[in-house]
Protein backbone atom coordinates (compact mmCIF):
# COMPACT_ATOMS: atom_id res chain seq x y z
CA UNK A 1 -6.63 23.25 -1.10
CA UNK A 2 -10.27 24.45 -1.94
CA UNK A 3 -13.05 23.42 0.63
CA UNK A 4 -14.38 20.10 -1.12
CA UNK A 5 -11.22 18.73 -1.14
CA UNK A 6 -11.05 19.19 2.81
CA UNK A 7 -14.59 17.92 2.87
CA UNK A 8 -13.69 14.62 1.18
CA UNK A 9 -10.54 14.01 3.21
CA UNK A 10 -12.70 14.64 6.09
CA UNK A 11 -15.30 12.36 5.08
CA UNK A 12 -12.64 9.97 3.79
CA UNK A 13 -11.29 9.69 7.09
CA UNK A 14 -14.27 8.80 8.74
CA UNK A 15 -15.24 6.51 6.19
CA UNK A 16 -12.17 4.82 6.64
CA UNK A 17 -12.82 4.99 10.90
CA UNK A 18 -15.78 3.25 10.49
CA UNK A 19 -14.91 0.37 7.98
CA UNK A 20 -11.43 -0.13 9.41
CA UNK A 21 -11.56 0.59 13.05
CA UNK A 22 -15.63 -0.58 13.51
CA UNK A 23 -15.97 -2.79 10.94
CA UNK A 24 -12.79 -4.96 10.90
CA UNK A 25 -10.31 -4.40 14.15
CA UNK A 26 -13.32 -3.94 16.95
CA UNK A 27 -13.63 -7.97 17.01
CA UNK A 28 -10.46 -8.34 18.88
CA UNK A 29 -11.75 -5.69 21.17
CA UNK A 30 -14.49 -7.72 22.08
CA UNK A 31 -12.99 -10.95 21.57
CA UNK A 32 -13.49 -12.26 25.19
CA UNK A 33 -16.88 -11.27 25.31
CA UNK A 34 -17.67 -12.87 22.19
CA UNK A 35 -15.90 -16.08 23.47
CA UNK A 36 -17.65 -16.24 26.88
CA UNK A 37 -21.13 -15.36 25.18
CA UNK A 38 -21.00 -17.99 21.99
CA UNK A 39 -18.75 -20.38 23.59
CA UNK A 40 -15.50 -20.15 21.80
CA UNK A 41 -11.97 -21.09 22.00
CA UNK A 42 -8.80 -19.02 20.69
CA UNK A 43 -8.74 -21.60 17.18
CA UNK A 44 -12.70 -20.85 16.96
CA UNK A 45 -12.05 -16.86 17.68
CA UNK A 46 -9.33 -16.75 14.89
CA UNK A 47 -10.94 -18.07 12.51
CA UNK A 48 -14.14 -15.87 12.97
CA UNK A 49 -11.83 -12.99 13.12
CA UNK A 50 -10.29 -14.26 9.93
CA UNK A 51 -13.27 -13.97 7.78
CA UNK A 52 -13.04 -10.32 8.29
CA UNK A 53 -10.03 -10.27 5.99
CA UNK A 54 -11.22 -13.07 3.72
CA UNK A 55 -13.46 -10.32 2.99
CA UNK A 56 -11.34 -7.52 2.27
CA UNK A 57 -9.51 -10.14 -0.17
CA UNK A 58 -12.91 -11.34 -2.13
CA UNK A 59 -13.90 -7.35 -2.19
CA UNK A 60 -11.09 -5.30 -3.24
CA UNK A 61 -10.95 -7.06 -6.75
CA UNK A 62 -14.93 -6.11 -7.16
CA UNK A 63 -14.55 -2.89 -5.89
CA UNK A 64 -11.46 -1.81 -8.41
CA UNK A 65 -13.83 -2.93 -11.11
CA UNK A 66 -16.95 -0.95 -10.05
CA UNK A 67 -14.44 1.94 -9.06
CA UNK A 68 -13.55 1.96 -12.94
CA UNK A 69 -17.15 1.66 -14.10
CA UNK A 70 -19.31 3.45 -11.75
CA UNK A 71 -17.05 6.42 -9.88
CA UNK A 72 -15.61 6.61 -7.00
CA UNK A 73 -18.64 8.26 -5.52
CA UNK A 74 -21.13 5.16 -5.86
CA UNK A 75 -18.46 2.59 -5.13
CA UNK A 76 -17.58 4.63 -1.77
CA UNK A 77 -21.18 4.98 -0.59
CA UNK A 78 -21.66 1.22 -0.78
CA UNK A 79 -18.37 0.59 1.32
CA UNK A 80 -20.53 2.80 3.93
CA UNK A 81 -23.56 0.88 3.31
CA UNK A 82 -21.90 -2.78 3.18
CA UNK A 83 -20.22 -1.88 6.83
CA UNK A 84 -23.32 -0.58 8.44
CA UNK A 85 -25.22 -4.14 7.37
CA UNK A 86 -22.06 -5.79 8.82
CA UNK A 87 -21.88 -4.39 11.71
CA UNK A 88 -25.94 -4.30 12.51
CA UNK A 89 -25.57 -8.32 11.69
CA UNK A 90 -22.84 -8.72 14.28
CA UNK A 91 -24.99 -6.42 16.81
CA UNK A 92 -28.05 -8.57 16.41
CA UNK A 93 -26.22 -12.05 15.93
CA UNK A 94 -28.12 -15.06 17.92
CA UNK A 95 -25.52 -17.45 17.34
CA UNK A 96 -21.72 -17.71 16.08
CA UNK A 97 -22.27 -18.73 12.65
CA UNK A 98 -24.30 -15.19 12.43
CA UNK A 99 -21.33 -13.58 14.68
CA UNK A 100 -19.23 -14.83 11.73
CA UNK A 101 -21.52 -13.46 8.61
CA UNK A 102 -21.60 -10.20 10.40
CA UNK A 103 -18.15 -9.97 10.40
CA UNK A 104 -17.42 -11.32 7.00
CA UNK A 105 -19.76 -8.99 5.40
CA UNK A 106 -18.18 -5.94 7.71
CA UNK A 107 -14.54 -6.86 5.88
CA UNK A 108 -15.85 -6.83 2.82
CA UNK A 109 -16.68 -3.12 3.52
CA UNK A 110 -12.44 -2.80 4.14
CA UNK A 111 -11.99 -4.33 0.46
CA UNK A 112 -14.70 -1.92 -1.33
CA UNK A 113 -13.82 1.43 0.62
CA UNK A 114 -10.13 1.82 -0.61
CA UNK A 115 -10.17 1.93 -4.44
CA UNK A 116 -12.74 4.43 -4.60
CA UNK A 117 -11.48 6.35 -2.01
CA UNK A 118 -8.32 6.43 -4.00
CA UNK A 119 -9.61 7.37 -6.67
CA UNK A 120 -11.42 10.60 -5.30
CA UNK A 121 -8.69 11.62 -3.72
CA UNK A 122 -6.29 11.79 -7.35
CA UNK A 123 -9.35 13.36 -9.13
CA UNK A 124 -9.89 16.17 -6.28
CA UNK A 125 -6.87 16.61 -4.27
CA UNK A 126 -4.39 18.84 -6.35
CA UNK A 127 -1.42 16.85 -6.80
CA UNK A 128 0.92 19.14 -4.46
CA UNK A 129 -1.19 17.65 -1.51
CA UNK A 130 -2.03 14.27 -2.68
CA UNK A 131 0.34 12.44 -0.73
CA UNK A 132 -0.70 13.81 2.70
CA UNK A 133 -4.06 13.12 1.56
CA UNK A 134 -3.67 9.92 1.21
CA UNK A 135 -1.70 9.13 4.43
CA UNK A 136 -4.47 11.02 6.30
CA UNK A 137 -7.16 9.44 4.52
CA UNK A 138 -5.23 5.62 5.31
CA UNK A 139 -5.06 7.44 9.46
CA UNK A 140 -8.50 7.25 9.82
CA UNK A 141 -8.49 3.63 11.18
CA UNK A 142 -6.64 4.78 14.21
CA UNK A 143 -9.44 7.34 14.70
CA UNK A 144 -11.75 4.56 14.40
CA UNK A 145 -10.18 1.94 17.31
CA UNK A 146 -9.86 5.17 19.69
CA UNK A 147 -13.48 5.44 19.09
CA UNK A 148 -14.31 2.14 19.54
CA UNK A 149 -12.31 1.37 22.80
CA UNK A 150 -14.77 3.96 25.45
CA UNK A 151 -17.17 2.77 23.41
CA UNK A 152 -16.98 -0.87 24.55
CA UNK A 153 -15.83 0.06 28.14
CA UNK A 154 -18.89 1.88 28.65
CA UNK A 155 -20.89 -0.92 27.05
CA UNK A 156 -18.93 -4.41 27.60
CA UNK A 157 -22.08 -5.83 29.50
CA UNK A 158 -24.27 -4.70 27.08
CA UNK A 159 -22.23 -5.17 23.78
CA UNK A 160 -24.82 -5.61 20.98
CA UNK A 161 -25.39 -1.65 22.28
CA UNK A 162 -21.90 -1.35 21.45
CA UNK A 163 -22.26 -2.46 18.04
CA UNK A 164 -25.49 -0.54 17.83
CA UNK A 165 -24.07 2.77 18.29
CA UNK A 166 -20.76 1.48 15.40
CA UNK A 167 -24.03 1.12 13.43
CA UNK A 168 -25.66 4.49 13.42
CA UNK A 169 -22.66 6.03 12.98
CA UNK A 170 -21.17 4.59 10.37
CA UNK A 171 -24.51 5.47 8.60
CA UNK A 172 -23.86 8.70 9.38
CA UNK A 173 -20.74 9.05 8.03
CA UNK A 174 -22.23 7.38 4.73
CA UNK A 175 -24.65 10.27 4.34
CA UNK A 176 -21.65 12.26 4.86
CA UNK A 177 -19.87 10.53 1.60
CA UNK A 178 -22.56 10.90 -0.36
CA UNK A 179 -22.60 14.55 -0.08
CA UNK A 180 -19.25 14.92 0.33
CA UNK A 181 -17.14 13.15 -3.28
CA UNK A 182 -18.44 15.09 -6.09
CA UNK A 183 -19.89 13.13 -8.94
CA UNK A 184 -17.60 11.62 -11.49
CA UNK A 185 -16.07 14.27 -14.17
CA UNK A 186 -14.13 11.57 -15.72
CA UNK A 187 -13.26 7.22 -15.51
CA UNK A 188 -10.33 5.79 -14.88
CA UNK A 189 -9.18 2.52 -16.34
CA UNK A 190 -7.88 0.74 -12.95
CA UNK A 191 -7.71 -2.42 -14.31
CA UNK A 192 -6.07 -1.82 -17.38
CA UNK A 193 -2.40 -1.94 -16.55
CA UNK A 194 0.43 -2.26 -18.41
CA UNK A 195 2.98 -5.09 -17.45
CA UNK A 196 0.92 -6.02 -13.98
CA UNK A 197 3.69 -8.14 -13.30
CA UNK A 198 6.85 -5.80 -12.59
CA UNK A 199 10.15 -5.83 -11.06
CA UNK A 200 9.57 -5.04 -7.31
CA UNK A 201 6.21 -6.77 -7.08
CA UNK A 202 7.41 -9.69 -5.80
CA UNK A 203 9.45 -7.82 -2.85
CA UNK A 204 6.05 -5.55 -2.65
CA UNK A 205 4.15 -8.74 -2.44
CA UNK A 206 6.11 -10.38 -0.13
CA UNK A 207 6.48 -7.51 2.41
CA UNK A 208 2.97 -6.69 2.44
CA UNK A 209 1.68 -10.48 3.14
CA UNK A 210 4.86 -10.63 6.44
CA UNK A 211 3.23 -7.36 7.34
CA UNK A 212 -0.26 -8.42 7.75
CA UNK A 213 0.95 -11.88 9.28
CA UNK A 214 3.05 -10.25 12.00
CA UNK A 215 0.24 -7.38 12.94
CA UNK A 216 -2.44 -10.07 13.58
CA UNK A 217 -1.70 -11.43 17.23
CA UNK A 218 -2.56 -7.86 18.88
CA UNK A 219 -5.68 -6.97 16.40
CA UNK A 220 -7.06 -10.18 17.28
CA UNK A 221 -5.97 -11.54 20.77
CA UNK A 222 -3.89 -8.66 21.93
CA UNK A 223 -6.78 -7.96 24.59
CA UNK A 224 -7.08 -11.42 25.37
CA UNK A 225 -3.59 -11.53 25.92
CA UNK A 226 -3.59 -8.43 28.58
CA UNK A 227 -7.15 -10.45 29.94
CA UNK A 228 -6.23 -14.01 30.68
CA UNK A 229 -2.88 -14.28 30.72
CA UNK A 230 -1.89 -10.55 32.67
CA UNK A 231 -5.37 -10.84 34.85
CA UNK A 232 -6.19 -7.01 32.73
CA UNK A 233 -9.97 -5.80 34.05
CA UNK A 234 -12.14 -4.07 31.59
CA UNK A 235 -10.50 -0.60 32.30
CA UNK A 236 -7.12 -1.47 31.85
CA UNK A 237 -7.85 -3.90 28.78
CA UNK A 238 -9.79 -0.96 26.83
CA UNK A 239 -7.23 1.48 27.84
CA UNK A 240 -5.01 -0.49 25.35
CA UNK A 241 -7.51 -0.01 22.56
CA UNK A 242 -7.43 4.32 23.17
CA UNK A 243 -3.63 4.18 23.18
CA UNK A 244 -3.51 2.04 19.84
CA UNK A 245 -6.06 4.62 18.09
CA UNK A 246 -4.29 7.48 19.15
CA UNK A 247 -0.85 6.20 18.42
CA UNK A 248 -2.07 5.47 15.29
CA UNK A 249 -3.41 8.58 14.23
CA UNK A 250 0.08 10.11 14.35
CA UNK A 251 1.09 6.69 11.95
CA UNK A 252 -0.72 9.38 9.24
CA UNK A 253 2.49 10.74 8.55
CA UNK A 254 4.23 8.06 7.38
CA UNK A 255 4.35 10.02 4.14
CA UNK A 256 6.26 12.95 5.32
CA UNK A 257 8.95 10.16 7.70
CA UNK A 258 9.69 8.49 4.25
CA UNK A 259 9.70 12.02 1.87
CA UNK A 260 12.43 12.77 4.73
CA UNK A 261 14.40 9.35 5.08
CA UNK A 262 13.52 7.49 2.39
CA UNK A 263 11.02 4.44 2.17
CA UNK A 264 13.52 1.88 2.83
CA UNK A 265 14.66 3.33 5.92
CA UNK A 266 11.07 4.43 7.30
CA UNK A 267 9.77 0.68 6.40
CA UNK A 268 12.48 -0.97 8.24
CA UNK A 269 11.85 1.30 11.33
CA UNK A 270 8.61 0.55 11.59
CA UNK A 271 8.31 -3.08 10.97
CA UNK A 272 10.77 -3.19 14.17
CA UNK A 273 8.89 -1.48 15.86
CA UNK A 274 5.70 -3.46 15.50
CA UNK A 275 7.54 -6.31 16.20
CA UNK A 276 8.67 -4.80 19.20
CA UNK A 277 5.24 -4.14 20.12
CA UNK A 278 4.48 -7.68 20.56
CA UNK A 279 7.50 -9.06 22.05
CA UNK A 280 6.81 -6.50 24.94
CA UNK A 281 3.06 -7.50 25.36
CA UNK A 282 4.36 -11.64 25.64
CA UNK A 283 7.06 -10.00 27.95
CA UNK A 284 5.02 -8.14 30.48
CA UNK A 285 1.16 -8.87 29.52
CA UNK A 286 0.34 -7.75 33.43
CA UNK A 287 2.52 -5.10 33.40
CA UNK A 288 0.51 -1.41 32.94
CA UNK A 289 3.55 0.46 31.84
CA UNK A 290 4.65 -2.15 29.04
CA UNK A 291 1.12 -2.12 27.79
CA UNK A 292 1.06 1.29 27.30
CA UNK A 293 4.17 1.42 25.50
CA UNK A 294 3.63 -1.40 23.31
CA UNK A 295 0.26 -0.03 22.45
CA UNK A 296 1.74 2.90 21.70
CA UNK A 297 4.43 1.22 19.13
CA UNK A 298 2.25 -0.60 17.43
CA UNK A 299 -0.54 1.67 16.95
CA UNK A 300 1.36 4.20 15.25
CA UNK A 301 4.08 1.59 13.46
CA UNK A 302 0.93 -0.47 12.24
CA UNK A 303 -0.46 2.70 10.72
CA UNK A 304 2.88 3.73 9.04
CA UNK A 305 2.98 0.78 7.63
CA UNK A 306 0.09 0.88 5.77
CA UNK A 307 0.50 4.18 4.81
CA UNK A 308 4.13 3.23 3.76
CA UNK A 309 2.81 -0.04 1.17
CA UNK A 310 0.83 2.34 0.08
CA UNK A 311 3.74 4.85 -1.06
CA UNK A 312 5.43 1.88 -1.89
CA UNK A 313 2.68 0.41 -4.42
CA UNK A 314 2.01 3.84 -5.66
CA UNK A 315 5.14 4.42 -6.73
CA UNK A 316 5.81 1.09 -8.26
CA UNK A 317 2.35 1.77 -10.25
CA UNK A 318 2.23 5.15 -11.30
CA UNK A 319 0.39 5.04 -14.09
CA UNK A 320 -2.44 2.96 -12.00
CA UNK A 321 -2.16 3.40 -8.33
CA UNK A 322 -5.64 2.42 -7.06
CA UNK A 323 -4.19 -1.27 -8.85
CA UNK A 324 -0.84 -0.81 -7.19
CA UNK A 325 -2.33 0.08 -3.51
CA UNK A 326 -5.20 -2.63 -4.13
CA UNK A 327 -2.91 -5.18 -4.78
CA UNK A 328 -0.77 -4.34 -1.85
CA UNK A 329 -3.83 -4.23 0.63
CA UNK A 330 -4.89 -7.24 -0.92
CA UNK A 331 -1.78 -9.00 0.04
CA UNK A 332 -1.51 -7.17 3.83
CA UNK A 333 -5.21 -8.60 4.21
CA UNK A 334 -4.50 -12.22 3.09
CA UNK A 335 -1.24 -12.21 5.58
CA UNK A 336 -3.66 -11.17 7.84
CA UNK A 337 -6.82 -14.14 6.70
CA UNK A 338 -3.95 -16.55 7.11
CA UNK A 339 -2.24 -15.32 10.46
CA UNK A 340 -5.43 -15.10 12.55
CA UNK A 341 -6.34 -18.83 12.30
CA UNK A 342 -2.44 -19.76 12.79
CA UNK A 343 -2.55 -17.63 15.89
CA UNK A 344 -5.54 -18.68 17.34
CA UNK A 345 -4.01 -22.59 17.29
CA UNK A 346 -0.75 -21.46 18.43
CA UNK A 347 -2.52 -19.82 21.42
CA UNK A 348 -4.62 -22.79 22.27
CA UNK A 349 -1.16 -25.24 22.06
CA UNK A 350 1.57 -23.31 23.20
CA UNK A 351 0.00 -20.41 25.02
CA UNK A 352 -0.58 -16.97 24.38
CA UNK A 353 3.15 -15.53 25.11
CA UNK A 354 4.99 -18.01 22.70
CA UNK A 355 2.23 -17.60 19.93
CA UNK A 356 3.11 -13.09 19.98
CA UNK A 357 6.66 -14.36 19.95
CA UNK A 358 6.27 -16.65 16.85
CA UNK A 359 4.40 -13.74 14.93
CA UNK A 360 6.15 -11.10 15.82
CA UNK A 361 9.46 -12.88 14.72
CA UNK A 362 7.37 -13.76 11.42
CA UNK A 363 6.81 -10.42 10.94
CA UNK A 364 10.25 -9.04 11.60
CA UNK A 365 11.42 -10.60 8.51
CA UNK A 366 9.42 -8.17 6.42
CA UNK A 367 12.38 -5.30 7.72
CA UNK A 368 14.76 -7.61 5.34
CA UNK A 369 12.88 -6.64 2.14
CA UNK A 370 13.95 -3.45 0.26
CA UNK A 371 11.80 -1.30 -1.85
CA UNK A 372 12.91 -1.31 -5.22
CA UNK A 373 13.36 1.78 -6.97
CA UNK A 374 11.04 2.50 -9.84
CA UNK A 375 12.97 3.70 -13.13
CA UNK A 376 9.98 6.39 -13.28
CA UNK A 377 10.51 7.88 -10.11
CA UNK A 378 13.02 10.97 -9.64
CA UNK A 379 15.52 10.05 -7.19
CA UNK A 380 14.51 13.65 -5.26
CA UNK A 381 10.61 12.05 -5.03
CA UNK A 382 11.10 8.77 -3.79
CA UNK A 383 7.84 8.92 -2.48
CA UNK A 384 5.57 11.14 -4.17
CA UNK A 385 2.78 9.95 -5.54
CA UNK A 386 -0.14 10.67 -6.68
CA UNK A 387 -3.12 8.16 -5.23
């Protein structure tokens, strides 16, 4: 691979650190500081949270169109630019209706940052190494939550500083996107697809929406959780956030687990493993051990999953992927936009245990939905792709 496409896998990453891991999954980091500063319960914290993903959903749609009619350079830059305003909103908010903005407007950045991003990567990245490219591209969120979790610890007293610092960077990085996705040689009609509707969309719908449902109790109260109901100090509670990043930067190679086992197999694995993760964090929320572990699961299972509806969508869509993976994020983010709110209420009635329970078993039944094999994929390729 020549250097600019290392350069824009590099700055993809990061991109993807910053909108993902700042933008979008740092509110449940700071989720009890947010509550003890604005006042809020768990139904109140849920549905701030969940305006995060109503984002992504109201974006992604926009940003496939201006991917198609603008580059993937332009489009990507404005992801960067979009988070940083998020982000500096939630840093400077007075109240939680501006708490809420701030986050809304940093989930948008989640929605715009993937087509383009998609799309530079199957214009620059030589075909060969397109499907690690992606899957390391897609890794960058658990980059960004490592990041984020000393971060906070160092700054949980002071956490508009916190946000601050998610701030500069991420306009860093957008400087670094700018120069680092070469302009346009060519456009891509996106939204032009032939027979949208396919067989297999429905399962790919369907998994993708239990998916986002069933990761939502640990991105949004899985601190809390550790906090109030296992008595976890600052330390110990942001601890969890460094073992989710870093187990989720290994959940970049989802692509190579499913070139090696299949997709079927690899999904399955995973989704019962995040599941897992959860059941282990209602079991033992005091318990150090068992947080580390369960951090651990679902870090990297969360990633793989991504990674893996993104194979999947791919391959049901090759002849328009950035539609196929759009619509699949789409769907993870709405599970997601509904499961935050659901949680939050089943926290405040039934307690924080019994609510990871109920959406971990949720998300379990995504395991029970197969792939289905595209007629235009070789039996030898399940997987590859080209993004």
């Amino acid at each position: 691979m020549r250097r600019p496409g290392f350069l824009l896998i590099g700055a993809g990453t990061a991109l993807i650190a910053c909108c993902y891991g700042f933008g979008r999954f740092s509110y449940g980091l700071f989720g009890p500081v947010f509550a003890e500063n604005f006042g809020l319960n768990a139904t109140i914290t849920g549905a701030i949270g969940a305006g995060s993903y109503v984002g992504y959903c109201l974006a992604i749609a926009v940003s496939l169109l201006l991917t198609d009619r603008l580059g993937p350079r332009v489009v990507a830059v404005s992801a960067g630019v979009v988070a940083t305003v998020g982000i500096s909103i939630i840093a400077m908010a007075p109240t939680a209706w501006v708490l809420a903005a701030g986050v809304l407007i940093a989930g948008c950045s989640t929605g715009i940052v993937s087509p383009p991003l998609a799309a530079a990567v199957a214009q620059h990245v030589p075909e060969e190494s397109a499907d690690r490219a992606q899957t390391v591209v897609n890794g960058g969120t658990g980059i960004g939550v490592l990041l984020s979790a000393p971060i906070a610890l160092l700054l949980l007293s002071h956490w508009r500083g916190a946000w601050v610092i998610f701030a500069v960077i991420t306009a860093i990085v957008t400087v670094w996107v700018l120069r680092a996705i070469p302009p346009s040689t060519h456009q891509r009609s996106s939204l032009v697809v032939d027979r949208p509707w396919r067989a297999g969309t429905l399962t790919l719908l369907l998994a993708s929406l239990l998916t986002g449902f069933g990761s939502v109790a640990v991105w949004t109260f899985g601190r809390d959780l550790i906090t109030t109901v296992g008595g976890a100090d600052a330390p110990r509670s942001s601890l969890m956030w460094i073992v989710i990043g870093a187990a989720g930067i290994a959940g970049a190679l989802a692509g190579d687990a499913a070139q090696r086992i299949g997709l079927h197999r690899a999904w399955v694995i995973a989704t019962a493993t995040m599941a897992s993760a959860s059941l282990l964090l209602a079991a033992a929320p005091s318990n150090l051990a068992v947080i580390i572990v369960a951090s651990t699961l679902f870090g990297a299972a969360y990633i793989a999953l991504t990674g893996l509806a993104l194979l999947w969508s791919a391959r049901l869509y090759p002849d328009s992927t950035s539609f196929g993976v759009g619509l699949s994020f789409f769907t993870i983010a709405a599970g997601q936009a509904l499961g935050a709110p659901a949680a939050g209420a089943l926290v405040d009635a039934t307690g924080g245990r019994t609510a990871f329970v109920v959406i971990a078993v949720i998300g379990l039944c995504a395991a029970a939905v197969q792939p289905a094999r595209s007629p235009a994929t070789a039996p030898d390729r399940e997987c590859s792709v080209e993004k």
